[in-house]
N, C-alpha and C. Protein backbone atom coordinates (compact mmCIF):
# COMPACT_ATOMS: atom_id res chain seq x y z
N UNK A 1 -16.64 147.10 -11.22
CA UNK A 1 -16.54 147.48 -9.81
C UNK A 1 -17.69 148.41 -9.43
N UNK A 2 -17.55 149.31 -10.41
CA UNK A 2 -19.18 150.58 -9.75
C UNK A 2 -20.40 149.77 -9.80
N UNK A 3 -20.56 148.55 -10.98
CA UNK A 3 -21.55 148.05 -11.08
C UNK A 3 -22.02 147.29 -9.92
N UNK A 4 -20.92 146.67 -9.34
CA UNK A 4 -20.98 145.56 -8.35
C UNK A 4 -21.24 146.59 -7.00
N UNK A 5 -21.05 147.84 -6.99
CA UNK A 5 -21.42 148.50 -5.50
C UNK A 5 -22.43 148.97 -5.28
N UNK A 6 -22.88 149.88 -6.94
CA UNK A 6 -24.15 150.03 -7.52
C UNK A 6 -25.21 148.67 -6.62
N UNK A 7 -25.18 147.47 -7.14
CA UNK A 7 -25.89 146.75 -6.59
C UNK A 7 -26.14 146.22 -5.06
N UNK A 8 -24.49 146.68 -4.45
CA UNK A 8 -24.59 146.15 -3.34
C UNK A 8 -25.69 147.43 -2.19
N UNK A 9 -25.43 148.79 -3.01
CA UNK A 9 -26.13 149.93 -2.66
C UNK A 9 -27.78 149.32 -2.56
N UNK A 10 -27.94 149.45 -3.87
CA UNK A 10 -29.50 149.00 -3.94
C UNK A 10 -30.54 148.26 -2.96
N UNK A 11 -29.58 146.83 -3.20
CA UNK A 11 -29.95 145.82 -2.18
C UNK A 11 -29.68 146.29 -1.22
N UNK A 12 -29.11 147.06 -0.15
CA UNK A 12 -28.89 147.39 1.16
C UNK A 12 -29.99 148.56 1.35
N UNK A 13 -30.55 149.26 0.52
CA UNK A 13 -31.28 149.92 0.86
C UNK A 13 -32.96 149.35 1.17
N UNK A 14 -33.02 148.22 -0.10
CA UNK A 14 -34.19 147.54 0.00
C UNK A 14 -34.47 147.25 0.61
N UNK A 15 -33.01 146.21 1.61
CA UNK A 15 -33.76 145.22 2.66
C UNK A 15 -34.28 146.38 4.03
N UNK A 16 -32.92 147.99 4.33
CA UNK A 16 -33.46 148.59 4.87
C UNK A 16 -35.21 149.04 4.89
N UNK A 17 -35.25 149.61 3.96
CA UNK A 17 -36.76 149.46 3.54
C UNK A 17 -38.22 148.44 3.88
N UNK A 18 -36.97 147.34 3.64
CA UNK A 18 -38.38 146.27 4.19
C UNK A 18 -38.55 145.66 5.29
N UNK A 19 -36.85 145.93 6.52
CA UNK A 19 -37.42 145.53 7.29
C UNK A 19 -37.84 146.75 8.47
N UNK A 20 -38.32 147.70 7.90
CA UNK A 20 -38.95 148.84 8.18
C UNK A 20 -37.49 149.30 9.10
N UNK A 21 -36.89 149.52 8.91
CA UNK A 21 -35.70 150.58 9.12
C UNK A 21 -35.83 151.81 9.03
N UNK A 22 -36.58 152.04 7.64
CA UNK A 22 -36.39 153.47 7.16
C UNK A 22 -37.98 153.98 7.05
N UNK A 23 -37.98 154.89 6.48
CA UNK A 23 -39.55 155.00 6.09
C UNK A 23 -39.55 155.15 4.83
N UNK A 24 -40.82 155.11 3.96
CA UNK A 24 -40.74 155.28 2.56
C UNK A 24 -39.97 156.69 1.91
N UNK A 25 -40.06 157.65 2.43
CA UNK A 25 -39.80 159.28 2.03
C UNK A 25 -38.23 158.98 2.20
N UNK A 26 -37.55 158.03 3.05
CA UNK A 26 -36.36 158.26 3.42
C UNK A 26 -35.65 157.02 2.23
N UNK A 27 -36.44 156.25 2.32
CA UNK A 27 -36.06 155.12 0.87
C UNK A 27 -35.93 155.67 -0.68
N UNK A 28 -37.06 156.60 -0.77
CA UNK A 28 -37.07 157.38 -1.79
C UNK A 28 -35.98 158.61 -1.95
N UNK A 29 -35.50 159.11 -1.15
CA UNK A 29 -34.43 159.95 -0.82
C UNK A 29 -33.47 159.03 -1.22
N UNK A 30 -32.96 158.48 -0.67
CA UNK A 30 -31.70 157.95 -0.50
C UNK A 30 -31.30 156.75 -2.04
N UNK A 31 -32.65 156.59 -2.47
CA UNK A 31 -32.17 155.55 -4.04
C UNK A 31 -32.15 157.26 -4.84
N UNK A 32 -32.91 158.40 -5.02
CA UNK A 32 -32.67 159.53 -5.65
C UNK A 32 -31.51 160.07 -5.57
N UNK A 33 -30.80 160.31 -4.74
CA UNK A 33 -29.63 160.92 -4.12
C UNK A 33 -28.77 159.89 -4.50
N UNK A 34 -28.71 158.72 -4.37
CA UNK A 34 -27.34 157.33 -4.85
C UNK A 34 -27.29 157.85 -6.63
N UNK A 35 -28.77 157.62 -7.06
CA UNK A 35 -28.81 157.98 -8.56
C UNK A 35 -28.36 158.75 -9.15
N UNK A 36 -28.12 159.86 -8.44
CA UNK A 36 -27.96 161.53 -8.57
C UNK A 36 -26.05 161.35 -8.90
N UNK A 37 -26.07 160.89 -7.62
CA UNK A 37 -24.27 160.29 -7.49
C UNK A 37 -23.82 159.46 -8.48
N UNK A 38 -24.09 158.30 -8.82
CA UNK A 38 -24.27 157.72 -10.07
C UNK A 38 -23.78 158.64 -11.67
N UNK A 39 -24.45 159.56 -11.82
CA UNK A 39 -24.60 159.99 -12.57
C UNK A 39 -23.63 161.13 -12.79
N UNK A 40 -23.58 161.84 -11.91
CA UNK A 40 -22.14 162.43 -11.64
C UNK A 40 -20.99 161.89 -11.98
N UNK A 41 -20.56 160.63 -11.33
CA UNK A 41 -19.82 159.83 -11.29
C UNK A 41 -19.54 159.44 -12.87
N UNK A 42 -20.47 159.15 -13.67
CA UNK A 42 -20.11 158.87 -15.24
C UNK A 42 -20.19 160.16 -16.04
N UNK A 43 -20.50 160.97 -15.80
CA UNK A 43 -19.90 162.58 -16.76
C UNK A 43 -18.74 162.86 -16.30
N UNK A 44 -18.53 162.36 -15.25
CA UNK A 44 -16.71 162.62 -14.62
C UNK A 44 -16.24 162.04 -15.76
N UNK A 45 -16.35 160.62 -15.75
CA UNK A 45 -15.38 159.89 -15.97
C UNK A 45 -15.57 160.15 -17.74
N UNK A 46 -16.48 160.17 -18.38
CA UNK A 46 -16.53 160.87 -19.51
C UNK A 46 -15.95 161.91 -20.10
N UNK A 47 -15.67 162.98 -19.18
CA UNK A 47 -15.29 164.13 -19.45
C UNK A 47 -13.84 164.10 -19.58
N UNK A 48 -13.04 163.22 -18.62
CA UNK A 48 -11.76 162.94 -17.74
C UNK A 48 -11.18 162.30 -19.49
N UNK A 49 -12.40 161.20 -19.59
CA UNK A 49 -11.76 160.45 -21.11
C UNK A 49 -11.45 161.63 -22.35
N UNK A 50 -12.08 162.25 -22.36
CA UNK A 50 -12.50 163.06 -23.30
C UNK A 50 -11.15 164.22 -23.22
N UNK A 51 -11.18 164.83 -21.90
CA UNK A 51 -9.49 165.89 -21.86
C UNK A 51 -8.44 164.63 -22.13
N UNK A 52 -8.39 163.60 -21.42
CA UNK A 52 -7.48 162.97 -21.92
C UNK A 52 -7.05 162.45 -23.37
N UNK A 53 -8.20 162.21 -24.14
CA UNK A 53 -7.55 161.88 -25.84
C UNK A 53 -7.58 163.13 -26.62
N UNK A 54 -7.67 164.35 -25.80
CA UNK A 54 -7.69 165.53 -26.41
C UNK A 54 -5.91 165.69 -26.17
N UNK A 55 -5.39 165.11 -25.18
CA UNK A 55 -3.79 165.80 -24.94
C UNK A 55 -3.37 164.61 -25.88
């Protein structure tokens, strides 16, 4: 499921991107900042696993 939104993210930003929607600084923002989230998102869920086979 994250994978499949992950991608639907991506691609929605690209096509923003190309059909000049956005500007480059704001394309670059916004895949940094998804990434950022991303990444968050799996030390959660890591951590969450981790208290849990600890109880």
């Amino acid at each position: 499921m994250l994978f499949r939104l992950s991608k639907t993210v991506d691609s929605l930003v690209e096509y923003l991107y190309i059909s000049g929607e956005i500007s480059l600084k704001e394309f670059i923002d916004l895949l940094y900042n998804y990434n950022l989230l991303k990444r968050i998102i799996v030390a959660m869920k890591i951590y969450y696993r981790k208290k849990i086979n600890y109880l």
